[in-house]
PDB file of N, CA and C in Angstrom:
ATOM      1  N   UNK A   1       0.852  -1.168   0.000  1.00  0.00           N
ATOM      2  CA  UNK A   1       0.000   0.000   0.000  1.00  0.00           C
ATOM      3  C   UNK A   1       0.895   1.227   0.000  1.00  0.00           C
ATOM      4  N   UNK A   2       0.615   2.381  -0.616  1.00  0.00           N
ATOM      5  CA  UNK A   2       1.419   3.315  -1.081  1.00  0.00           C
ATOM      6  C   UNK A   2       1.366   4.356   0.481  1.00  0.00           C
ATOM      7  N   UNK A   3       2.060   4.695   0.288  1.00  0.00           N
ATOM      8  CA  UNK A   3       2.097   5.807   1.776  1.00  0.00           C
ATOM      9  C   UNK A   3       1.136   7.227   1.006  1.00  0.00           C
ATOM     10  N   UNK A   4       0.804   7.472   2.289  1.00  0.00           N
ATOM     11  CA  UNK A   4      -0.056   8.613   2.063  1.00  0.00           C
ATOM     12  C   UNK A   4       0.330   9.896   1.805  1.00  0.00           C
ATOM     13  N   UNK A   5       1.078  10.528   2.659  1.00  0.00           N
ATOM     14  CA  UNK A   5       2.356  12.075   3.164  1.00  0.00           C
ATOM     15  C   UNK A   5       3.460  11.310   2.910  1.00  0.00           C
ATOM     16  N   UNK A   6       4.689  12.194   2.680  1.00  0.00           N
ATOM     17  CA  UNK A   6       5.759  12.244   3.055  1.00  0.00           C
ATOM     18  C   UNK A   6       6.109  12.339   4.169  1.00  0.00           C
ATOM     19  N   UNK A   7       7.642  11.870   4.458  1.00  0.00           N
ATOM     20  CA  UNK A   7       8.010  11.945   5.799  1.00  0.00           C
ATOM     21  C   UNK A   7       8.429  10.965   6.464  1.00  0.00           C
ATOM     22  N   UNK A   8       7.844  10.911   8.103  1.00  0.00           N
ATOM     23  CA  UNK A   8       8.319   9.355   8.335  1.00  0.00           C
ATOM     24  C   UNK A   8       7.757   7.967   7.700  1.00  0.00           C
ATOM     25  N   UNK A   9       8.043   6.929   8.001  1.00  0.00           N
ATOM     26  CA  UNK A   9       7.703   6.215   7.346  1.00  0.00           C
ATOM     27  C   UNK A   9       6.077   5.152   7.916  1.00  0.00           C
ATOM     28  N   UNK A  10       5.501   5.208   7.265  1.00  0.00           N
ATOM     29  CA  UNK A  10       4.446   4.589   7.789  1.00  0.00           C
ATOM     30  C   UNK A  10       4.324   2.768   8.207  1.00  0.00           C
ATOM     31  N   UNK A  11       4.176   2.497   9.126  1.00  0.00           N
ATOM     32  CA  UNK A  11       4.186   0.956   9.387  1.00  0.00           C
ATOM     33  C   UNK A  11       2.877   0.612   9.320  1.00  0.00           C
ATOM     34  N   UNK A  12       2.226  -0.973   9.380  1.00  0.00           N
ATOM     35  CA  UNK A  12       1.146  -1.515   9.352  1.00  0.00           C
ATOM     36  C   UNK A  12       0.651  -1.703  10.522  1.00  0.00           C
ATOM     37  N   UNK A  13      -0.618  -1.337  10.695  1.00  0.00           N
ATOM     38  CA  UNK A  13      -1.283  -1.226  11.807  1.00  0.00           C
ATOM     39  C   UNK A  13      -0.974  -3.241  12.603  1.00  0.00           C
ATOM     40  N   UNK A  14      -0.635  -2.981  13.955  1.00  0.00           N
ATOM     41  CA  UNK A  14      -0.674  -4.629  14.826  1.00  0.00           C
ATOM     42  C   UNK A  14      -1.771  -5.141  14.579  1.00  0.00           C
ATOM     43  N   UNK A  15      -2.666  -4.278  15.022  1.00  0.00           N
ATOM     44  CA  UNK A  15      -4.349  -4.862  15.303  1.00  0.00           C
ATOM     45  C   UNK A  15      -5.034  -5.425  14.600  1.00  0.00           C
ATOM     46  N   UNK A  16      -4.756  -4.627  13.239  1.00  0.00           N
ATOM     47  CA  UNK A  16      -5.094  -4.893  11.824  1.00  0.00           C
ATOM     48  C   UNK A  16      -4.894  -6.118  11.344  1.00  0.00           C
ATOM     49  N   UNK A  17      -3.694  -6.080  10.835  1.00  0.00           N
ATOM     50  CA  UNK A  17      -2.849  -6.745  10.691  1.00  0.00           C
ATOM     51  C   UNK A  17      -2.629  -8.432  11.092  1.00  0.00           C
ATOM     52  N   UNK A  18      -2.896  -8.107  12.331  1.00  0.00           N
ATOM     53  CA  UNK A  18      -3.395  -9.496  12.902  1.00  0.00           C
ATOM     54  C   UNK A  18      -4.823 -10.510  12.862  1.00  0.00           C
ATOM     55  N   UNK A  19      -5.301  -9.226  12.351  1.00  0.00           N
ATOM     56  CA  UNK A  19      -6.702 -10.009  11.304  1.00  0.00           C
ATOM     57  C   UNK A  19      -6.537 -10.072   9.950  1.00  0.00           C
ATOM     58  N   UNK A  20      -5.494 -10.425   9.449  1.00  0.00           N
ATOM     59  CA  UNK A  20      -5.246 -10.362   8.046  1.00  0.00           C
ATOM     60  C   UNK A  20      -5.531  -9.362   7.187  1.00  0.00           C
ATOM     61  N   UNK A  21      -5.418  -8.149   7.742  1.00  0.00           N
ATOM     62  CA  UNK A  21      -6.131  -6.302   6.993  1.00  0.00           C
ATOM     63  C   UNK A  21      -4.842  -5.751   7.215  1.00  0.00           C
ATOM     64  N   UNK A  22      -4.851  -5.401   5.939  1.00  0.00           N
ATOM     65  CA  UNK A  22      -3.100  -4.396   5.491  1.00  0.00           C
ATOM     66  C   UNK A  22      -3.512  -3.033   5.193  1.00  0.00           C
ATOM     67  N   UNK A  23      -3.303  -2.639   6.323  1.00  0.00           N
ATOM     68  CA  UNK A  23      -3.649  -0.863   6.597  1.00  0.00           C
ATOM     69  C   UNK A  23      -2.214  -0.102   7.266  1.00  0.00           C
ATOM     70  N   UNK A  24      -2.277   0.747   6.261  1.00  0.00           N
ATOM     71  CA  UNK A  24      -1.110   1.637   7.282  1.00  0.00           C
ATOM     72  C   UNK A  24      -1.714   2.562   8.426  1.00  0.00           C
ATOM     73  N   UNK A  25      -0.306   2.973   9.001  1.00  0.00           N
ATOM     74  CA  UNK A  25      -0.693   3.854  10.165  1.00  0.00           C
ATOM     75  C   UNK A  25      -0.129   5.119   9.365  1.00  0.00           C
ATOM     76  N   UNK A  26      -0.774   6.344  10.512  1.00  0.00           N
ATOM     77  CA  UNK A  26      -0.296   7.492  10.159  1.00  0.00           C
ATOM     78  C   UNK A  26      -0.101   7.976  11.608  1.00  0.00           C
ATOM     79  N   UNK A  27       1.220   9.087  10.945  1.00  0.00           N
ATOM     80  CA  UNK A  27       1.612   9.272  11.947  1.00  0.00           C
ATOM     81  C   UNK A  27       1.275  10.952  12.349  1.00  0.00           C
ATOM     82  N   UNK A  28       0.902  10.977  14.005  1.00  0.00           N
ATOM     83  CA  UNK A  28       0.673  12.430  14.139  1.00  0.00           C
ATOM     84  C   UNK A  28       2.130  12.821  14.846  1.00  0.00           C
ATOM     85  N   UNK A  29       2.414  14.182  14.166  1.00  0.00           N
ATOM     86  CA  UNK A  29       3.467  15.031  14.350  1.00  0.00           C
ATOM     87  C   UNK A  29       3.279  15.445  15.958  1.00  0.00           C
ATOM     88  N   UNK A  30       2.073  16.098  16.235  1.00  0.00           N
ATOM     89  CA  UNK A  30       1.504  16.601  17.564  1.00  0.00           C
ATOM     90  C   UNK A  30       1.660  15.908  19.055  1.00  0.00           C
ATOM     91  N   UNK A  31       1.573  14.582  18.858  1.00  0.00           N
ATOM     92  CA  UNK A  31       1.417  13.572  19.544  1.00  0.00           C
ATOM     93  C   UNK A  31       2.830  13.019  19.712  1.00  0.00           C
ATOM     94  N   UNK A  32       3.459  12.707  18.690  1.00  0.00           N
ATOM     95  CA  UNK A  32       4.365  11.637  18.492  1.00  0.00           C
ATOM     96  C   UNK A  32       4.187  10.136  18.599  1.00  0.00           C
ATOM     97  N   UNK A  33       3.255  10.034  18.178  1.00  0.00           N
ATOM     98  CA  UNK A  33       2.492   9.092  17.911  1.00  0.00           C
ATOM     99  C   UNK A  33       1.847   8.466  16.578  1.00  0.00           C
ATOM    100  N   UNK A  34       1.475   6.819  16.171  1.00  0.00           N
ATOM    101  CA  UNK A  34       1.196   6.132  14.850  1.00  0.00           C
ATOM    102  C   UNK A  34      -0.604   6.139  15.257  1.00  0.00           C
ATOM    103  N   UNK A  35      -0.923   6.189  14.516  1.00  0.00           N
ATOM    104  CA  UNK A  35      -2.537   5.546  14.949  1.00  0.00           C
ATOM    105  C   UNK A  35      -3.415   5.226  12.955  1.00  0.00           C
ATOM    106  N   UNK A  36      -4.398   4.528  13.485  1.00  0.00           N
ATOM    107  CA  UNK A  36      -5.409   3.539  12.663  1.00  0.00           C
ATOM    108  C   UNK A  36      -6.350   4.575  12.519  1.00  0.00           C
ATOM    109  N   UNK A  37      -6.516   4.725  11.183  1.00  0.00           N
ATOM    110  CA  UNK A  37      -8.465   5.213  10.931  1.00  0.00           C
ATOM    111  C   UNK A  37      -9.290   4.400  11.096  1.00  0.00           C
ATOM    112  N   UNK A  38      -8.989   3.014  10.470  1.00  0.00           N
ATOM    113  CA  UNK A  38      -9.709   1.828  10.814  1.00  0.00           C
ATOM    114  C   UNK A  38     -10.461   0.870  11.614  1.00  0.00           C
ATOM    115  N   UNK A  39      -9.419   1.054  13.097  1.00  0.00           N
ATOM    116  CA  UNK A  39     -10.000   0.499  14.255  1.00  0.00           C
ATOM    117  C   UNK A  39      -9.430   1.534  15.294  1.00  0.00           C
ATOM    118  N   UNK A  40      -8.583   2.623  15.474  1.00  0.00           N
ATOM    119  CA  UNK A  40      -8.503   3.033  16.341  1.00  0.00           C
ATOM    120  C   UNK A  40      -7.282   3.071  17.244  1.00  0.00           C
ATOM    121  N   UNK A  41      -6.638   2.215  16.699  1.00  0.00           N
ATOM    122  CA  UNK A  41      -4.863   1.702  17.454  1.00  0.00           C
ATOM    123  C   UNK A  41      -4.184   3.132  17.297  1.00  0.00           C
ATOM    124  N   UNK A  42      -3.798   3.453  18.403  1.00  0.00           N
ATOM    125  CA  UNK A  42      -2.573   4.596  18.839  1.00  0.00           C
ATOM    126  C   UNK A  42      -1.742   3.932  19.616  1.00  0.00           C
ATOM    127  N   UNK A  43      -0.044   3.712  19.109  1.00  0.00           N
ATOM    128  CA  UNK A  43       0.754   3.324  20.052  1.00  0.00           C
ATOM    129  C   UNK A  43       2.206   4.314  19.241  1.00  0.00           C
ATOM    130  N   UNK A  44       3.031   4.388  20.323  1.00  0.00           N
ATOM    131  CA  UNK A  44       4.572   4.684  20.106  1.00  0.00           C
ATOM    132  C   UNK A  44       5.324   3.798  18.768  1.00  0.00           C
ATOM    133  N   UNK A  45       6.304   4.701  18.339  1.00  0.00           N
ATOM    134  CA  UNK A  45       7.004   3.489  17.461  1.00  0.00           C
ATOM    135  C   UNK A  45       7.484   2.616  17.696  1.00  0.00           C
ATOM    136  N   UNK A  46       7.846   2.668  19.342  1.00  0.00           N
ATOM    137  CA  UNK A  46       8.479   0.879  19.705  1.00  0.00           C
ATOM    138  C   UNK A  46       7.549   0.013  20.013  1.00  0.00           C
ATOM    139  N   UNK A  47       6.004   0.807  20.185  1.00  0.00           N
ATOM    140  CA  UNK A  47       5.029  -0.420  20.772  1.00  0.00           C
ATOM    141  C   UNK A  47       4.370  -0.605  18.775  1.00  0.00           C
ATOM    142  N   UNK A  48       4.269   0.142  18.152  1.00  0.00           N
ATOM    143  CA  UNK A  48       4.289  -0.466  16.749  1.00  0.00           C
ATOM    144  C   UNK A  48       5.317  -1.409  16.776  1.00  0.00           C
ATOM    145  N   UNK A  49       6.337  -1.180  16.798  1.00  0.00           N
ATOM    146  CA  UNK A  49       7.396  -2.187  16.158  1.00  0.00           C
ATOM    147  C   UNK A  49       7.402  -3.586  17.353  1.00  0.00           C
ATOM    148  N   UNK A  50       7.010  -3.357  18.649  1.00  0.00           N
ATOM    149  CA  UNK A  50       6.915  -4.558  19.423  1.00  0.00           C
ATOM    150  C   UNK A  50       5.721  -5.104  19.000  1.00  0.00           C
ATOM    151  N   UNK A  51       4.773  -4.789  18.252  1.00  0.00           N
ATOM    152  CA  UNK A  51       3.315  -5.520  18.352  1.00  0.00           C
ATOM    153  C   UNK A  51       3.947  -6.203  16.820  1.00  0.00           C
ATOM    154  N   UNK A  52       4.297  -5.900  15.771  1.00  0.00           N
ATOM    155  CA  UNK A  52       4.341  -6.194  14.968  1.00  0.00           C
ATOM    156  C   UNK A  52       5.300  -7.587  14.419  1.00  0.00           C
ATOM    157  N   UNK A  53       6.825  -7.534  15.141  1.00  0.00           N
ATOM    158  CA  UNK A  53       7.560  -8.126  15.708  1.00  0.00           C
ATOM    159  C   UNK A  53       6.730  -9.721  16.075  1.00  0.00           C
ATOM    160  N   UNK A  54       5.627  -9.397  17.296  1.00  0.00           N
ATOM    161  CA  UNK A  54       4.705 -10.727  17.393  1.00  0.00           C
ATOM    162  C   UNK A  54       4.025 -11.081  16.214  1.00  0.00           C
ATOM    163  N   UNK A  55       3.299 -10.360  15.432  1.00  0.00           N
ATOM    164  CA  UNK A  55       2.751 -10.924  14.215  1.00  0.00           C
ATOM    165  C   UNK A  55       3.764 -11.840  13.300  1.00  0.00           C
ATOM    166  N   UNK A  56       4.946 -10.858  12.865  1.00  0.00           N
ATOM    167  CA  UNK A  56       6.159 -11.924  12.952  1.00  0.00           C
ATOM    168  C   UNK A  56       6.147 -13.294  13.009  1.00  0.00           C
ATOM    169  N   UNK A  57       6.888 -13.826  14.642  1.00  0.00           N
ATOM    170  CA  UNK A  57       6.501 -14.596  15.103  1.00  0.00           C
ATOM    171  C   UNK A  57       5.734 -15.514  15.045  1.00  0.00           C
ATOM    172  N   UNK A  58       4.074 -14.898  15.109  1.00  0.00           N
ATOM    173  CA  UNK A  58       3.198 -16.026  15.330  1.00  0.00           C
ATOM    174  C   UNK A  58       3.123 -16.798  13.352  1.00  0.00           C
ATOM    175  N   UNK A  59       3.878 -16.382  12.619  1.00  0.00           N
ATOM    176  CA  UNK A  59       3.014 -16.434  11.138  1.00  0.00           C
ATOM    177  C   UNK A  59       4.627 -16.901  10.756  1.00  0.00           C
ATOM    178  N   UNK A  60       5.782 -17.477  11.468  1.00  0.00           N
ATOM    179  CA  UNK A  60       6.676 -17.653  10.937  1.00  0.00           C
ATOM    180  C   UNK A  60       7.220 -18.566  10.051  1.00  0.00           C
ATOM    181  N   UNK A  61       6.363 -19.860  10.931  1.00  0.00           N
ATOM    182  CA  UNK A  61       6.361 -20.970  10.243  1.00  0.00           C
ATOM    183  C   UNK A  61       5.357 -21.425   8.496  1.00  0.00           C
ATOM    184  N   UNK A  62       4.900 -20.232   8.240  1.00  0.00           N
ATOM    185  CA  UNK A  62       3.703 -20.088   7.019  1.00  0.00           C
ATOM    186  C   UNK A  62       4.214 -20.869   6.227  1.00  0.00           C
ATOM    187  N   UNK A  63       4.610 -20.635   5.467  1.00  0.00           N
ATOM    188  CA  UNK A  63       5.347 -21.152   4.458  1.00  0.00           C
ATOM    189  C   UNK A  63       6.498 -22.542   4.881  1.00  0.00           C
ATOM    190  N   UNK A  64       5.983 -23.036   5.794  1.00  0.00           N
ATOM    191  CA  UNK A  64       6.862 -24.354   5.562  1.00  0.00           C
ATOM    192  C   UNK A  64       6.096 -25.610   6.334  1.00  0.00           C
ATOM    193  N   UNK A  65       6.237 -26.683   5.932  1.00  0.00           N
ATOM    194  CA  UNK A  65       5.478 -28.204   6.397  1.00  0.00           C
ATOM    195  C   UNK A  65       6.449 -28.497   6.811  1.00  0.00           C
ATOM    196  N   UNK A  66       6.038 -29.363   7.878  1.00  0.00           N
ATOM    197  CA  UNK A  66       6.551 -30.872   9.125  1.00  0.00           C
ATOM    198  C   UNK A  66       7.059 -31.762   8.100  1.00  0.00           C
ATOM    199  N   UNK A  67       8.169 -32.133   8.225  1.00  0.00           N
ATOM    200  CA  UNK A  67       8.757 -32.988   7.594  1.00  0.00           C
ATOM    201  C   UNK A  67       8.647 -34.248   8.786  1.00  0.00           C
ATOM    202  N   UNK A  68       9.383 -33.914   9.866  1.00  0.00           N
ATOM    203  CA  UNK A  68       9.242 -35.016  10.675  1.00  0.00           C
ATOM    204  C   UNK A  68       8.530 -33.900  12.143  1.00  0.00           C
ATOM    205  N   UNK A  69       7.780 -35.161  13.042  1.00  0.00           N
ATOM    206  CA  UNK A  69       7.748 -34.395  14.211  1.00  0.00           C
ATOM    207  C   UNK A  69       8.791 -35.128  15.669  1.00  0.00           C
ATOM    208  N   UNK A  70       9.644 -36.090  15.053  1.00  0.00           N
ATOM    209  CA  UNK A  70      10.749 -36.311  16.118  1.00  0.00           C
ATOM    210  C   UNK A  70      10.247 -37.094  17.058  1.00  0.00           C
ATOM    211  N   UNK A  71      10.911 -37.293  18.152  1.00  0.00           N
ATOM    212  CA  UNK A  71      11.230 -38.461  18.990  1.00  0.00           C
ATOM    213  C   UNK A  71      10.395 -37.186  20.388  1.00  0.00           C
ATOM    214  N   UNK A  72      10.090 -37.926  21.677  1.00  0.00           N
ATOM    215  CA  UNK A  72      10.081 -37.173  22.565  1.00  0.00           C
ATOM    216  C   UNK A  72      11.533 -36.522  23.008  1.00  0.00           C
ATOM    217  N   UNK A  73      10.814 -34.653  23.269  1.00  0.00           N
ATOM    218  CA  UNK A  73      12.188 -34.464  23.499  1.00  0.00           C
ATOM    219  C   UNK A  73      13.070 -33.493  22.092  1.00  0.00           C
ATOM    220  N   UNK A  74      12.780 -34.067  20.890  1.00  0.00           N
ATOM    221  CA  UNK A  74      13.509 -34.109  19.833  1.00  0.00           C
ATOM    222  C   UNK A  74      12.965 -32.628  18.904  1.00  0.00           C
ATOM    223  N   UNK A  75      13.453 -31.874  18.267  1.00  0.00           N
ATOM    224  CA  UNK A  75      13.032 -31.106  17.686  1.00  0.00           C
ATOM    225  C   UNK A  75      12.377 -31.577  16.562  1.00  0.00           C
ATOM    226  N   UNK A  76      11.381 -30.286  16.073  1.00  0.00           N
ATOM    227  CA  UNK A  76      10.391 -30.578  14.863  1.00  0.00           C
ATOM    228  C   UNK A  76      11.142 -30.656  13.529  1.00  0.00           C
ATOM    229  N   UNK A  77      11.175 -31.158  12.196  1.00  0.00           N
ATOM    230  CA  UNK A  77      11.828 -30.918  11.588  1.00  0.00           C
ATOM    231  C   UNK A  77      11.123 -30.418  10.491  1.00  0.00           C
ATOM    232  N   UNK A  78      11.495 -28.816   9.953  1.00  0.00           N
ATOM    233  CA  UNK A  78      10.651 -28.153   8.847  1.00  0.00           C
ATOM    234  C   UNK A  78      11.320 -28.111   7.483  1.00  0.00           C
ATOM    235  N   UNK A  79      10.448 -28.063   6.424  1.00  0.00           N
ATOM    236  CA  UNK A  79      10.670 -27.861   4.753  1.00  0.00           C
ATOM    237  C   UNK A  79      10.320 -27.159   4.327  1.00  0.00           C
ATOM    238  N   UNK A  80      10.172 -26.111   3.093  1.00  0.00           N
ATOM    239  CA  UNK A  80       9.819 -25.180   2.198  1.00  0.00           C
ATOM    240  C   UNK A  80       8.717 -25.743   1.655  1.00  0.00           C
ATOM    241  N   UNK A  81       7.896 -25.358   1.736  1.00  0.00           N
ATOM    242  CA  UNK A  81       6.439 -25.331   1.029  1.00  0.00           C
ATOM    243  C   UNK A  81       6.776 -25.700  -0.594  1.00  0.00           C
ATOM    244  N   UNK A  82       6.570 -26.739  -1.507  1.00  0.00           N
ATOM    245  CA  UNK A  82       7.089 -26.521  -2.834  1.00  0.00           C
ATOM    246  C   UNK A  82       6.007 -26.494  -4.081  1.00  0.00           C
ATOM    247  N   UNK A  83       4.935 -25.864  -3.267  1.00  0.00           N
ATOM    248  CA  UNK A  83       3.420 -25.427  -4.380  1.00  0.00           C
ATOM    249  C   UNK A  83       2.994 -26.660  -5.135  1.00  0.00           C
ATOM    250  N   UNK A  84       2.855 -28.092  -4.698  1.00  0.00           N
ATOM    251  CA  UNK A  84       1.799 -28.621  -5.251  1.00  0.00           C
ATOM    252  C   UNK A  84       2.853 -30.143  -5.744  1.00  0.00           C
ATOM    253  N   UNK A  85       4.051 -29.557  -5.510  1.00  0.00           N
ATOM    254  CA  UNK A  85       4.771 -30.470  -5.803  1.00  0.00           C
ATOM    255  C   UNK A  85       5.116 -31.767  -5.100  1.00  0.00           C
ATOM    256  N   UNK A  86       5.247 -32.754  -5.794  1.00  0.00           N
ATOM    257  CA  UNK A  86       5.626 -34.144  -5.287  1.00  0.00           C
ATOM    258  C   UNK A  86       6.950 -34.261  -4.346  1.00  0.00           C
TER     259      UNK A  86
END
């Protein structure tokens, strides 16, 4: 999604985001602060960048399948997704 103003740079709303909705934030000069037209999210740039960071996280493994799930104890073992392929 294209940024709106110039300036700083706009990040994707956490809240959003975490419902699968790709909305930017904007940022107020006044405040020093990011916030949502959408739902309403106002946070700092480190609590943007900490909320987002978890989205991260929780969505890391997307793109890859269980190859093995191991022994007790044993780590999972992951592969690249290869679209349909044998």
């Amino acid at each position: 999604m294209a940024q709106a103003t110039k300036g700083k740079l706009n990040y994707r709303c956490p809240s959003c985001f975490m419902r699968d909705i790709d909305i930017d934030m904007f940022f107020d000069e006044a405040k020093k602060e990011y916030y949502c037209l959408r739902c309403s999210f106002t946070g700092t740039e480190t609590d943007v960048l900490r909320l987002n960071e978890a989205a991260r996280f929780r969505y890391r493994y997307m793109r890859m399948r269980v190859v093995d799930f191991g022994e007790d104890n044993q780590p999972i073992t992951f592969a690249s997704h290869t679209g349909g392929q044998q």
